[in-house]
N, C-alpha and C. Protein backbone atom coordinates (compact mmCIF):
# COMPACT_ATOMS: atom_id res chain seq x y z
N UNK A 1 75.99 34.09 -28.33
CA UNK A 1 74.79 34.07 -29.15
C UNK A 1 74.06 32.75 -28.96
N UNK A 2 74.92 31.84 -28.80
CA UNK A 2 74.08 30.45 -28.73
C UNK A 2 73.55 30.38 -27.68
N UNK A 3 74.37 30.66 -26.51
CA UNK A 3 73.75 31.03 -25.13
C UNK A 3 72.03 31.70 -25.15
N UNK A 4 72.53 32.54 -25.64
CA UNK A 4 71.22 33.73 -25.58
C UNK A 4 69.64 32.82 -26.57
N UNK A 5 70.55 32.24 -27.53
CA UNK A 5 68.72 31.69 -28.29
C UNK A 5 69.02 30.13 -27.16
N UNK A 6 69.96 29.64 -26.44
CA UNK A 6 69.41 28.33 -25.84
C UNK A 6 68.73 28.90 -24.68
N UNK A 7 69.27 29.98 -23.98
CA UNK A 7 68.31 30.75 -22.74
C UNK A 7 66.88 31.14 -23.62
N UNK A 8 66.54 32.15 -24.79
CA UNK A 8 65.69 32.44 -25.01
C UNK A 8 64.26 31.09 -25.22
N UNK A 9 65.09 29.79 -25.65
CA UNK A 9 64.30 28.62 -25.86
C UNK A 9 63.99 28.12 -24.25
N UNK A 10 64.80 28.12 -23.77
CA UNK A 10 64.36 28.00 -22.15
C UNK A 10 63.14 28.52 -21.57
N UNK A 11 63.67 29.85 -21.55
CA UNK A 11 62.39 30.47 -21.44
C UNK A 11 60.79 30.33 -22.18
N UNK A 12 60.85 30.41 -23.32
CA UNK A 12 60.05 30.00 -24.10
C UNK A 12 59.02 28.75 -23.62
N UNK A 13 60.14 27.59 -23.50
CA UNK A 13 59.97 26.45 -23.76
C UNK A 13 59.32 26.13 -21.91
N UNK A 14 59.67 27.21 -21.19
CA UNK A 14 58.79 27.14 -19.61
C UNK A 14 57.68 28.13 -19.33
N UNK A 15 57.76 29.00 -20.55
CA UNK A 15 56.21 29.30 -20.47
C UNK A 15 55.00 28.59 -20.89
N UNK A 16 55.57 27.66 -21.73
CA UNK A 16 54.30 27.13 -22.48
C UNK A 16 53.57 26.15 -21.64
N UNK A 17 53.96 25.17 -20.63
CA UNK A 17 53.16 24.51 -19.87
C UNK A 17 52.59 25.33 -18.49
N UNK A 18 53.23 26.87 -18.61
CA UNK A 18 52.21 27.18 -17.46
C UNK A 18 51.06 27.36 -18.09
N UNK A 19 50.96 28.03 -19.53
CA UNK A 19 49.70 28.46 -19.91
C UNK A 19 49.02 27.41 -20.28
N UNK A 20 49.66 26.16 -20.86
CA UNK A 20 48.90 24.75 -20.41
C UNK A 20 48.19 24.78 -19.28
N UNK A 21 48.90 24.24 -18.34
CA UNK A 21 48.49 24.20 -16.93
C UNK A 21 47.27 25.41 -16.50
N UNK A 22 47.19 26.50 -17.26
CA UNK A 22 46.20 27.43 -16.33
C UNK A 22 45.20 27.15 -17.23
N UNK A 23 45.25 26.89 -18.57
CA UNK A 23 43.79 26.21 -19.19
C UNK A 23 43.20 25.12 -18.87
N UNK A 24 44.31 23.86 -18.32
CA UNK A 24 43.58 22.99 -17.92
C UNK A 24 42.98 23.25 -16.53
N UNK A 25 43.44 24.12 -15.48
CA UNK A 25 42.79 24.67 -14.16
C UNK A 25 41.45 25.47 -14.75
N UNK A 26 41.54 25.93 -15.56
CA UNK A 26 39.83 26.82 -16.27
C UNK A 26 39.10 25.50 -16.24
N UNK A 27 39.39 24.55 -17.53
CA UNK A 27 38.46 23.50 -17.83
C UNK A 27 38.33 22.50 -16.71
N UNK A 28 39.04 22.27 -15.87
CA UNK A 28 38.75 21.70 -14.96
C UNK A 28 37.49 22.61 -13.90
N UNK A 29 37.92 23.78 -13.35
CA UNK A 29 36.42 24.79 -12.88
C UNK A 29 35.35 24.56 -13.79
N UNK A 30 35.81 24.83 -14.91
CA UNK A 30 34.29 25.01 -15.34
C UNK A 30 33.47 23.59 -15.41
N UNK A 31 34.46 22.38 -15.64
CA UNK A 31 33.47 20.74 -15.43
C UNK A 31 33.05 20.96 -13.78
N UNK A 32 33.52 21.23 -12.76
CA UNK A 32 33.28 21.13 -11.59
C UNK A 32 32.17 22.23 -11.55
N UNK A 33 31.72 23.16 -11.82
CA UNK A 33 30.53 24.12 -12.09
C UNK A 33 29.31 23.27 -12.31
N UNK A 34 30.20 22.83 -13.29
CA UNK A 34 29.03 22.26 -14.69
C UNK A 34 28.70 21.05 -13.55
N UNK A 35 28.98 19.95 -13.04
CA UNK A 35 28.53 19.06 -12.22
C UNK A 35 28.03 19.16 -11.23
N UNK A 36 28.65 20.73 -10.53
CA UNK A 36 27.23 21.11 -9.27
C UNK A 36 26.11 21.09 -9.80
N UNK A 37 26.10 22.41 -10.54
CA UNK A 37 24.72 22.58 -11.48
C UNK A 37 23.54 21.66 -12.05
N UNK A 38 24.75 20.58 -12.37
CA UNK A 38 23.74 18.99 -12.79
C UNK A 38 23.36 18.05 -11.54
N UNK A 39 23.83 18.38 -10.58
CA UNK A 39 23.28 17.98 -9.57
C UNK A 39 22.45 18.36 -8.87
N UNK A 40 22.36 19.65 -8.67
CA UNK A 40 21.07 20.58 -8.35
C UNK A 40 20.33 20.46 -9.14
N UNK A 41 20.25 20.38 -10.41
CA UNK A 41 18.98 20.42 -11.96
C UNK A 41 18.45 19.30 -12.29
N UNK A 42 19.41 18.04 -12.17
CA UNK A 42 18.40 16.90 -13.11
C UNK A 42 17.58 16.31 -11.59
N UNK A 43 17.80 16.24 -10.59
CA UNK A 43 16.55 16.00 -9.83
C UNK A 43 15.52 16.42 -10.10
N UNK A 44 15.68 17.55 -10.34
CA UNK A 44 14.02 18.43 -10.58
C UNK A 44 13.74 18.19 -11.67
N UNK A 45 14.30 18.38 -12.88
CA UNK A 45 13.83 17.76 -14.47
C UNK A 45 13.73 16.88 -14.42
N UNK A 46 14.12 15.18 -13.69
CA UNK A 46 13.43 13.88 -13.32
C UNK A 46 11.93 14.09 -12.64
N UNK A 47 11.76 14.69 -11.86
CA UNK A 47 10.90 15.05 -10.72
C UNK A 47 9.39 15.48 -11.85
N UNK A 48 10.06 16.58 -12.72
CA UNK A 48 8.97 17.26 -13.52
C UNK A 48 9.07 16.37 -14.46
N UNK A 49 9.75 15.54 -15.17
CA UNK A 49 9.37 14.46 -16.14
C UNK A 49 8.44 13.73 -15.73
N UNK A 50 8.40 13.10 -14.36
CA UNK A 50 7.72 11.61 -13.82
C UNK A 50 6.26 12.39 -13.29
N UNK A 51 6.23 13.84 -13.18
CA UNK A 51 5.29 14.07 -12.61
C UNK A 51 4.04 14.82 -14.34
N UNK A 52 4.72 15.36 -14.59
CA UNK A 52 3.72 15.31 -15.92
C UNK A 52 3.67 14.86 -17.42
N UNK A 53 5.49 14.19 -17.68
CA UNK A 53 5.48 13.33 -19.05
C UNK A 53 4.77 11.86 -18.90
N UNK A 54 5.73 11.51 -18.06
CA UNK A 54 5.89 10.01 -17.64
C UNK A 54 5.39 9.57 -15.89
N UNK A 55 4.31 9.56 -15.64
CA UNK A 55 4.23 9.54 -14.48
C UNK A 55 4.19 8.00 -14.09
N UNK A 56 5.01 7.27 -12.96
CA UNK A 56 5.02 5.96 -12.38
C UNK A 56 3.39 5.10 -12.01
N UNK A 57 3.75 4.38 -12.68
CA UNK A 57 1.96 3.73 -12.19
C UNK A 57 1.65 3.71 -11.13
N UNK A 58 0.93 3.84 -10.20
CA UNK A 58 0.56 3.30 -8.87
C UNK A 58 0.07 2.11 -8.74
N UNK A 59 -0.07 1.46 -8.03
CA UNK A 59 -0.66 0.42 -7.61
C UNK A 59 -1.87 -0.17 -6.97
N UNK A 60 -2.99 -0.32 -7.61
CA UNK A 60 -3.91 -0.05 -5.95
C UNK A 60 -3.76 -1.05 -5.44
N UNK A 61 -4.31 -0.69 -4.08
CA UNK A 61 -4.30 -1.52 -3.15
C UNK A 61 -5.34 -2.69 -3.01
N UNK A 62 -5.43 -3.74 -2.56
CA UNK A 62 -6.03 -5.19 -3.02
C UNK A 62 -7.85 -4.64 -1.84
N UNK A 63 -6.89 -3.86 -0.78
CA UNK A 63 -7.58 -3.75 0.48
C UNK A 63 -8.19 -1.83 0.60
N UNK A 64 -9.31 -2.01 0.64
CA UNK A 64 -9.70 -0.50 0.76
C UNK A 64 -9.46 0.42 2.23
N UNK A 65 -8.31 1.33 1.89
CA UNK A 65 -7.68 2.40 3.07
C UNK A 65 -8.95 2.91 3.75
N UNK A 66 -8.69 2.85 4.87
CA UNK A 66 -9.98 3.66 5.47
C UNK A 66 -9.23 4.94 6.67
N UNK A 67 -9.92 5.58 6.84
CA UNK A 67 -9.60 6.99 7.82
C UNK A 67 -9.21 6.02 9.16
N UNK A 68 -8.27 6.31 10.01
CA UNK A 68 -8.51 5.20 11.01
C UNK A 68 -8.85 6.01 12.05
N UNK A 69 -9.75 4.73 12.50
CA UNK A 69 -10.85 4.71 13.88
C UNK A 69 -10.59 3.85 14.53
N UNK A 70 -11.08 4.25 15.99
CA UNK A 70 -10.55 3.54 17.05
C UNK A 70 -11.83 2.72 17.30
N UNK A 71 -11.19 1.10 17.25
CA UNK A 71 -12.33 -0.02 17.64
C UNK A 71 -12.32 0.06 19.37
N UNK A 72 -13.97 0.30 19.07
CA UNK A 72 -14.28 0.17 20.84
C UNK A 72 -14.60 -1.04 21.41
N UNK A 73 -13.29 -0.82 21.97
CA UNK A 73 -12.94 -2.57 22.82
C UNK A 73 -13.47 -2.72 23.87
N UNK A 74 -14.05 -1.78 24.84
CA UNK A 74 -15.03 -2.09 25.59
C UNK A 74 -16.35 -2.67 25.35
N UNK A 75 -16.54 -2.58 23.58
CA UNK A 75 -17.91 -3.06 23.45
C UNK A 75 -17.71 -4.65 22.92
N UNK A 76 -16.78 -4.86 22.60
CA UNK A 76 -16.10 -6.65 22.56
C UNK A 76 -15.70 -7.24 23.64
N UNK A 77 -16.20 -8.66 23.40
CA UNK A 77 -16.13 -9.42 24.62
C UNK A 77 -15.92 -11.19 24.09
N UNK A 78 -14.82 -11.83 24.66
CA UNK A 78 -14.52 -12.80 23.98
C UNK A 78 -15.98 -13.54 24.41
N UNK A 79 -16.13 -15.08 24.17
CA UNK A 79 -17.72 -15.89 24.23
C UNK A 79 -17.63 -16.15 25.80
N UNK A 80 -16.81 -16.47 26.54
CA UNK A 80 -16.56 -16.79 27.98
C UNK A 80 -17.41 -15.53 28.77
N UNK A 81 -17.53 -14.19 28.11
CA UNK A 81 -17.52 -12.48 28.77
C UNK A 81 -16.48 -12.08 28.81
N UNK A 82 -15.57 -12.45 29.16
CA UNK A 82 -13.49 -11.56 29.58
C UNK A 82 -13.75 -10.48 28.07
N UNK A 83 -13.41 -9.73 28.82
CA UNK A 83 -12.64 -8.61 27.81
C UNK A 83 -11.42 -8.91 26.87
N UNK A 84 -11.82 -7.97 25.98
CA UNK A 84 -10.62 -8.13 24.39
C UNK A 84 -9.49 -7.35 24.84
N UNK A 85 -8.72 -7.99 24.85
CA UNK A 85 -7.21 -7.08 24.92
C UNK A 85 -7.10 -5.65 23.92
N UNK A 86 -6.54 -5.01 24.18
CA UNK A 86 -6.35 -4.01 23.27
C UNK A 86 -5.08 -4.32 22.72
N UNK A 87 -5.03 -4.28 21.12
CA UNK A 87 -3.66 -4.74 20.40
C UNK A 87 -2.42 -3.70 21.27
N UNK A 88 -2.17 -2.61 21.68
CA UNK A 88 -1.43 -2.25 22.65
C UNK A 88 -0.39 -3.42 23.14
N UNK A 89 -1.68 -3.87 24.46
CA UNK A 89 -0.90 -4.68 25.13
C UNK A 89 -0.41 -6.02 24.64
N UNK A 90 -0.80 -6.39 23.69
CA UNK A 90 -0.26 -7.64 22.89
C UNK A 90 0.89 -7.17 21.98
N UNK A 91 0.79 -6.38 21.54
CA UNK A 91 1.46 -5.58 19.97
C UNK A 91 1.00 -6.05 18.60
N UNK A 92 0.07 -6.47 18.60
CA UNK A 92 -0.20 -7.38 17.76
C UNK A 92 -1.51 -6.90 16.63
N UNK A 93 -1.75 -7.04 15.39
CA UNK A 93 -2.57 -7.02 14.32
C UNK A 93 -3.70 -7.80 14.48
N UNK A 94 -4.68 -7.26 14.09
CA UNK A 94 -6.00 -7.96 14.17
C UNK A 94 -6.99 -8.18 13.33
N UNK A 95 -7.17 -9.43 12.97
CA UNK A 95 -7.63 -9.69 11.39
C UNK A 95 -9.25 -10.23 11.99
N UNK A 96 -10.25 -9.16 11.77
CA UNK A 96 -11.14 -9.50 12.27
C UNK A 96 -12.51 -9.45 11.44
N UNK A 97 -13.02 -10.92 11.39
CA UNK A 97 -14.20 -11.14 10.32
C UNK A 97 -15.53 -11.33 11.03
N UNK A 98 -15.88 -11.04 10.35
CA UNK A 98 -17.78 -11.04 11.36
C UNK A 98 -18.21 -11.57 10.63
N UNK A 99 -19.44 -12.36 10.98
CA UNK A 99 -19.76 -13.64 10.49
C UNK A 99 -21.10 -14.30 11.27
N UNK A 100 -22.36 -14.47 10.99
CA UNK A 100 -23.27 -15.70 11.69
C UNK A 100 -21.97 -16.93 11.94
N UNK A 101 -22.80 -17.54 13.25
CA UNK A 101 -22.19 -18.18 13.98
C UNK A 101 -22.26 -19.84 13.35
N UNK A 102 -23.62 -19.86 12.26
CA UNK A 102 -23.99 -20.87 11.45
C UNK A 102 -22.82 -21.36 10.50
N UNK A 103 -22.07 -20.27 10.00
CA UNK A 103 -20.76 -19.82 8.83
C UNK A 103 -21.15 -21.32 7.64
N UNK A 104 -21.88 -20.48 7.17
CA UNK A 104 -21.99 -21.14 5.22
C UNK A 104 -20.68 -21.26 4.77
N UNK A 105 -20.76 -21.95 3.41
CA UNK A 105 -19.69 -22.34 2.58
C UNK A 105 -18.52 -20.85 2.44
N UNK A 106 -19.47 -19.96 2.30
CA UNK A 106 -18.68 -18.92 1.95
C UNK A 106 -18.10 -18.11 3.04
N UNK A 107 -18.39 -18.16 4.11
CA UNK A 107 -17.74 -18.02 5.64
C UNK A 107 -16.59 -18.88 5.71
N UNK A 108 -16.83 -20.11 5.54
CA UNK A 108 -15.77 -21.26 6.08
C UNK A 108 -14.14 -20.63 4.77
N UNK A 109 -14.83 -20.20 3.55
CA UNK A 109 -14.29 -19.94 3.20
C UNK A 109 -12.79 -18.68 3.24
N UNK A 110 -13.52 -17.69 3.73
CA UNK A 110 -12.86 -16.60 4.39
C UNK A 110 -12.17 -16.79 5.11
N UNK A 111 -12.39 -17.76 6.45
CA UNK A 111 -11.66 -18.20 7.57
C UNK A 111 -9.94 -18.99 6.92
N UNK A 112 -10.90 -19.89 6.13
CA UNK A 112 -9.54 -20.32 5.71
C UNK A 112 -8.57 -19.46 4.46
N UNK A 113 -9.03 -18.47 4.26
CA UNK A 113 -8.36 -17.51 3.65
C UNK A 113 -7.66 -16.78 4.57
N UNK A 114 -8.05 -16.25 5.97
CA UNK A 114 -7.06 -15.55 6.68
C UNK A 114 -6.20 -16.30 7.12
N UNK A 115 -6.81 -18.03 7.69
CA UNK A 115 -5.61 -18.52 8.40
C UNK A 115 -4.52 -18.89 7.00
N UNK A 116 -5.05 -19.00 6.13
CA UNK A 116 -3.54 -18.99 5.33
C UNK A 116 -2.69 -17.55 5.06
N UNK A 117 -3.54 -16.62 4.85
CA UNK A 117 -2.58 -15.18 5.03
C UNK A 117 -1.76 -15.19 6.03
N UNK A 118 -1.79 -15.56 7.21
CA UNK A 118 -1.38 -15.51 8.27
C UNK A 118 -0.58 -16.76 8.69
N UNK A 119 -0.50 -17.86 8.02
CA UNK A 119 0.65 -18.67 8.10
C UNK A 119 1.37 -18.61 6.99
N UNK A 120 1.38 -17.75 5.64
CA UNK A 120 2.18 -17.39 5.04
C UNK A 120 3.19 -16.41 5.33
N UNK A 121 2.76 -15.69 6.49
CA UNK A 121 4.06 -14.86 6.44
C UNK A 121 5.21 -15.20 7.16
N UNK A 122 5.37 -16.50 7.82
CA UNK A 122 6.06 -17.09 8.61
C UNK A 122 6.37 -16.45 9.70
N UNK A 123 7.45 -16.41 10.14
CA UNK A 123 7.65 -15.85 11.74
C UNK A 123 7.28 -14.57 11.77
N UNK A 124 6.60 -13.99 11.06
CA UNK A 124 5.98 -12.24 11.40
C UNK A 124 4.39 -12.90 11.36
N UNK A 125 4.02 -14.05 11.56
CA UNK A 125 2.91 -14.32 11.93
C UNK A 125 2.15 -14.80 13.35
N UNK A 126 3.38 -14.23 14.09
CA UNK A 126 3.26 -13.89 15.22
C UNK A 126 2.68 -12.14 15.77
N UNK A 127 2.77 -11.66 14.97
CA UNK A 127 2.09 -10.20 14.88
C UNK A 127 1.28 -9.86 14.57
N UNK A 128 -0.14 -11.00 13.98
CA UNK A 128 -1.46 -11.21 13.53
C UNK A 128 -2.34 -12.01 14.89
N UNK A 129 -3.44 -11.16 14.71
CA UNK A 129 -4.36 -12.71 15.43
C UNK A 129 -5.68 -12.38 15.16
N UNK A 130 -6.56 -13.73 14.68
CA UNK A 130 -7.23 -13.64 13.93
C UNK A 130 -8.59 -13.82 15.11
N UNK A 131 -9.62 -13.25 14.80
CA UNK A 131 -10.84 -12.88 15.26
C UNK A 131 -12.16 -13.31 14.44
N UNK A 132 -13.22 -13.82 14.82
CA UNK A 132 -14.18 -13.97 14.39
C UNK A 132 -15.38 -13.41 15.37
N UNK A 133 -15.61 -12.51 15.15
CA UNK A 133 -17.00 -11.65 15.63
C UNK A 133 -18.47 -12.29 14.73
N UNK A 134 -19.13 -13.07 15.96
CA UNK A 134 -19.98 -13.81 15.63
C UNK A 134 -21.38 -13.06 15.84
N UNK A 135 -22.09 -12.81 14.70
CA UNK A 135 -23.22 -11.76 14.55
C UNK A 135 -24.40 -11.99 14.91
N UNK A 136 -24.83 -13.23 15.33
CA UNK A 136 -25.93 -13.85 15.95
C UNK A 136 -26.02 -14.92 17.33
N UNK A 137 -26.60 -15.50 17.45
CA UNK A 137 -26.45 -16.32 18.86
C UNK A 137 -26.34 -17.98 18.34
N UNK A 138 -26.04 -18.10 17.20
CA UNK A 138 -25.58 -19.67 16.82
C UNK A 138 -24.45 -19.91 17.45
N UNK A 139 -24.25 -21.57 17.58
CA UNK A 139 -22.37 -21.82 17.97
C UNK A 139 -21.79 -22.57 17.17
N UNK A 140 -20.76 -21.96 16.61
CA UNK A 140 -19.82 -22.49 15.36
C UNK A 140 -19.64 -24.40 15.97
N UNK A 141 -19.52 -25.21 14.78
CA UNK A 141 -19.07 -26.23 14.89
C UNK A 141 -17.91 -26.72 15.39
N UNK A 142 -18.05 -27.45 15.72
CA UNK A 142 -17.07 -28.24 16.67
C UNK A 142 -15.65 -28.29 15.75
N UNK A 143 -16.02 -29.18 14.70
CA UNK A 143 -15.14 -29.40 13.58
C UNK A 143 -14.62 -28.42 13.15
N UNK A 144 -15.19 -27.24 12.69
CA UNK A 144 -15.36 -26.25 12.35
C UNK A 144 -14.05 -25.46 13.07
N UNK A 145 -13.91 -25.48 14.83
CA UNK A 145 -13.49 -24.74 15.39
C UNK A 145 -12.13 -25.33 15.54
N UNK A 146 -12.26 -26.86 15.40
CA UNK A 146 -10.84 -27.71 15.26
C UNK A 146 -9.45 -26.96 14.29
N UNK A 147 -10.09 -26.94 13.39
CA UNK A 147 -9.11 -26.46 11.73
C UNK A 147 -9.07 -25.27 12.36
N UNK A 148 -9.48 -24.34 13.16
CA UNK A 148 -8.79 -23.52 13.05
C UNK A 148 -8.35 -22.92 14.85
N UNK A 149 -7.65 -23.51 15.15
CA UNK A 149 -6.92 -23.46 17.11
C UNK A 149 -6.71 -22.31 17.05
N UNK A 150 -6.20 -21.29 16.66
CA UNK A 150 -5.75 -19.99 16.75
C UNK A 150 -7.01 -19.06 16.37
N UNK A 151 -7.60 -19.12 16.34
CA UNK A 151 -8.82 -18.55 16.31
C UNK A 151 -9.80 -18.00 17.25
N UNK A 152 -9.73 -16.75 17.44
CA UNK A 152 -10.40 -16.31 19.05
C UNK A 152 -12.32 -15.62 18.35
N UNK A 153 -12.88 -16.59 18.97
CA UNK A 153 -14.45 -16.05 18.83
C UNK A 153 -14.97 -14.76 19.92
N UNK A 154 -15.04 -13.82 19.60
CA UNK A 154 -15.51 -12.56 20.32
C UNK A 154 -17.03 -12.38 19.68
N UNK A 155 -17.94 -11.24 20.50
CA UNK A 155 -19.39 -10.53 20.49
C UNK A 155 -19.23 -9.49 20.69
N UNK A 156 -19.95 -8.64 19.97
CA UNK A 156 -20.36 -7.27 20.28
C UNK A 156 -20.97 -7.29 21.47
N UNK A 157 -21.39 -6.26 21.72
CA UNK A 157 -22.49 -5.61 23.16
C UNK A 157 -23.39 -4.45 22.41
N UNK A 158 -22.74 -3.89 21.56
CA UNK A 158 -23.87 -3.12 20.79
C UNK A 158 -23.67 -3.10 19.09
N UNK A 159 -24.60 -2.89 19.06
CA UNK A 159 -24.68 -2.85 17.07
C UNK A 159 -23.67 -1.77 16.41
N UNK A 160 -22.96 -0.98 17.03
CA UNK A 160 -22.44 0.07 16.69
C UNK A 160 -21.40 -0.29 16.09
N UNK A 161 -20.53 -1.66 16.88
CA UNK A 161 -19.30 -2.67 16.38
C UNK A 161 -19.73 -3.07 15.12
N UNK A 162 -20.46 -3.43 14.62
CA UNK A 162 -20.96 -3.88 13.24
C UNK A 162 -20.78 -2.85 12.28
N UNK A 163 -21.74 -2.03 12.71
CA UNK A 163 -21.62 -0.62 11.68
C UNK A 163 -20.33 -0.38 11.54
N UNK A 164 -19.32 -0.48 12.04
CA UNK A 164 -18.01 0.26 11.85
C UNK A 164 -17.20 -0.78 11.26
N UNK A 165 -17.46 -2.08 11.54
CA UNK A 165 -17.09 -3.04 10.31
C UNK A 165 -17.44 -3.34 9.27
N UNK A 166 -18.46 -3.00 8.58
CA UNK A 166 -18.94 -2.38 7.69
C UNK A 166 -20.51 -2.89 7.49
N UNK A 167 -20.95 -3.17 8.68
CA UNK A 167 -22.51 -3.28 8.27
C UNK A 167 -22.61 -4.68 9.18
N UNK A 168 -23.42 -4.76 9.70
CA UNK A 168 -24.49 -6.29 9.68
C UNK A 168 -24.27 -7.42 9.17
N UNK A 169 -25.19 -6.21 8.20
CA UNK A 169 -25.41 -7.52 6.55
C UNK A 169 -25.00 -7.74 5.77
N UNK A 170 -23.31 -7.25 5.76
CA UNK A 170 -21.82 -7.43 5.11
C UNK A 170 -20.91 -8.12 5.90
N UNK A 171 -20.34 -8.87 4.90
CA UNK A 171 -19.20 -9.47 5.61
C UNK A 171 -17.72 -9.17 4.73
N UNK A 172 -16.84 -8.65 5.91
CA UNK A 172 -15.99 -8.17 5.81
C UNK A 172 -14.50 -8.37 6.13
N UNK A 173 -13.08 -8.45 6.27
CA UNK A 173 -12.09 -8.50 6.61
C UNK A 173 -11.78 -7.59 7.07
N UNK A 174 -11.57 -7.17 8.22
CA UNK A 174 -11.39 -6.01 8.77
C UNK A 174 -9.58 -6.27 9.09
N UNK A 175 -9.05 -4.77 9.18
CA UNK A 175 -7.76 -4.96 9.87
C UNK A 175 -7.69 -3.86 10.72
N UNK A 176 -6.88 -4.45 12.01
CA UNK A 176 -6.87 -3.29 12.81
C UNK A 176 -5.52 -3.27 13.43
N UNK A 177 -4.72 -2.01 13.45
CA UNK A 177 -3.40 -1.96 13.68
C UNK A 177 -3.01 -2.17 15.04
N UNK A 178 -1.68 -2.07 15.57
CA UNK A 178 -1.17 -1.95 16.67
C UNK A 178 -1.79 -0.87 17.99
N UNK A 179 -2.12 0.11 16.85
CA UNK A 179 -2.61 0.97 18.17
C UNK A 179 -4.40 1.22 18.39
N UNK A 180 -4.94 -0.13 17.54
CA UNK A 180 -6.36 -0.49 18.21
C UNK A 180 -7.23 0.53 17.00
N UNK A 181 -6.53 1.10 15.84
CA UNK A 181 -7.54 1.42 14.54
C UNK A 181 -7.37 0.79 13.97
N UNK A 182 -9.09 1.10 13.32
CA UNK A 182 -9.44 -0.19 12.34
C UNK A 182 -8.97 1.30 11.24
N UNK A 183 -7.81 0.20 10.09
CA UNK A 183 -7.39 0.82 9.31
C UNK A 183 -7.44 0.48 7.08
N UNK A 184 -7.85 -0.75 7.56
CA UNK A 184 -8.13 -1.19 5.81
C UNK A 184 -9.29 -2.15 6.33
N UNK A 185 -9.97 -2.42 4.77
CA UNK A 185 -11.24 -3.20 5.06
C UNK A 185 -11.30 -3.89 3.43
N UNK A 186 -11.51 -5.62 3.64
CA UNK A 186 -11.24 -6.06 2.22
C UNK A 186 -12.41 -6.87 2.15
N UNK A 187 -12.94 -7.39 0.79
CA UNK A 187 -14.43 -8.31 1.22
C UNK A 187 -13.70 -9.92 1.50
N UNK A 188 -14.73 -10.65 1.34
CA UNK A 188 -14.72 -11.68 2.15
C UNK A 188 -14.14 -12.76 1.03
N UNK A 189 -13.77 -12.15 0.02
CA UNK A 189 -12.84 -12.91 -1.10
C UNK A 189 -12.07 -12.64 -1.95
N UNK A 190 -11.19 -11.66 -1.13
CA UNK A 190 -10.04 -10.99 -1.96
C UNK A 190 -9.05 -11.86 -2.57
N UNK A 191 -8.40 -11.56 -3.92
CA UNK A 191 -7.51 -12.20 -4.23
C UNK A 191 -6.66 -12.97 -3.99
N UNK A 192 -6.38 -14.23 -3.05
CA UNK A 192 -5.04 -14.76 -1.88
C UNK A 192 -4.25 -14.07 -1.71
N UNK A 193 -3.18 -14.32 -3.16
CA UNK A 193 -2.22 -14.35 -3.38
C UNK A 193 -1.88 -12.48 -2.87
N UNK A 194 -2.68 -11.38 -3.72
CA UNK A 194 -2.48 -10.28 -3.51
C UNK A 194 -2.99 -9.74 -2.01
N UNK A 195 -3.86 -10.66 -1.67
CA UNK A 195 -4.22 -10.35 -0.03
C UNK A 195 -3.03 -10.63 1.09
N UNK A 196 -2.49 -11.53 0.74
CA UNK A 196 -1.57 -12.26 1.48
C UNK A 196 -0.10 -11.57 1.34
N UNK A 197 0.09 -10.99 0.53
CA UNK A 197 1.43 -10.05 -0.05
C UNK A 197 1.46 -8.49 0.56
N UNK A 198 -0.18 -8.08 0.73
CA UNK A 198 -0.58 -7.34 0.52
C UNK A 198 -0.61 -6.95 2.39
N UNK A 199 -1.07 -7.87 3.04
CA UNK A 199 -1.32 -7.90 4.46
C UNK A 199 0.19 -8.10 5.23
N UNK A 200 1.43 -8.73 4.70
CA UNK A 200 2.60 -9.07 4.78
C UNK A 200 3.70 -7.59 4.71
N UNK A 201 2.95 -6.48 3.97
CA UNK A 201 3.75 -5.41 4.06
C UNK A 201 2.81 -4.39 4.92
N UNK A 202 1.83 -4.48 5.44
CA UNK A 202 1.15 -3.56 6.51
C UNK A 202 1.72 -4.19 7.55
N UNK A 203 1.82 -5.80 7.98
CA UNK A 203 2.47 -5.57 9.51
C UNK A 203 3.71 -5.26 9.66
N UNK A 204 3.99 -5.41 9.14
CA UNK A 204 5.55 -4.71 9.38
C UNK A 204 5.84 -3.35 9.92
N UNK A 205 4.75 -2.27 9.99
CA UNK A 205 4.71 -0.93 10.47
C UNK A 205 4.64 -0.95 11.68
């Protein structure tokens, strides 16, 4: 008899952790369900939160995006006559301001606004080169041309180069990428600090 209730407790006593064991195998499936499911779902309920509760600010840009167009480099010509390289064969960015050749206070100004954009970014300022497209038949100062050595003076050949920098009788910051489009356009006294931050994450493309 004792036999029989210590066998019957045996038994007993080894069923009960299987049916343990197969509830915790349920609750374990069903958390592993439950965590696919939340992985497939809260992307998209983030996605539809940020897109019509809470949407992320944007930022604008310091510099106005333009459709890009291809600058016709046949119609530029450095002051010597030689032809303008095409950024291609250099690899290089092109920060190009147009300007009378007289350059007022507010010209001289610009100039020294790019050459500091462009020695701020340190060794990726080798991937800039700065341009001055001179809009009349004056010749920049001597002094003038000192302060700034890295500085290449180019001419149109037709008025059409103007128009596409944004006029004549505007003066502008033009940028033109690696593969020879003119791609943002900023005025002639953009913010430094946000110009310079701002011009520092376009060359990098």
């Amino acid at each position: 008899m004792t036999a029989d209730r210590q066998t019957g407790k045996e038994i007993d006593g080894s069923a009960l952790p299987a049916g343990a064991a197969g509830l915790s195998a349920g609750r374990k499936g069903r958390l592993i369900l439950l965590a696919i499911v939340a992985i497939g779902v809260l992307p998209l309920l983030a996605a539809l939160y940020f897109r019509y509760v809470s949407p992320p600010e944007v930022k604008a840009t310091v510099g106005q995006p333009l459709d890009p167009a291809p600058l016709p480099f046949a119609l530029l010509r450095r002051m010597d006559g030689a032809p303008l390289a095409h950024p291609e064969v250099s690899g290089k960015w092109l920060v190009i301001f147009a300007a009378p050749g007289g350059c007022d206070e507010r010209c001289q100004h610009a100039l020294y606004l790019t050459r500091q954009a462009r020695t701020a970014q340190g060794r990726n300022m080798a991937r800039i080169d700065r341009l001055w497209l001179i809009t009349d038949a004056a010749t920049p100062a001597a002094g003038l041309m000192a302060a700034h050595p890295d500085l290449v003076l180019i001419k149109a050949t037709d008025a059409r180069v103007l128009q596409l920098l944004g006029g004549s009788e505007s003066r502008h910051i033009n940028l033109v990428d690696r593969r020879g489009l003119l791609v943002f356009r900023y005025s002639d006294d953009p913010e430094p600090k946000a110009f310079i931050r701002e011009l520092g994450k376009l060359i990098k493309f």
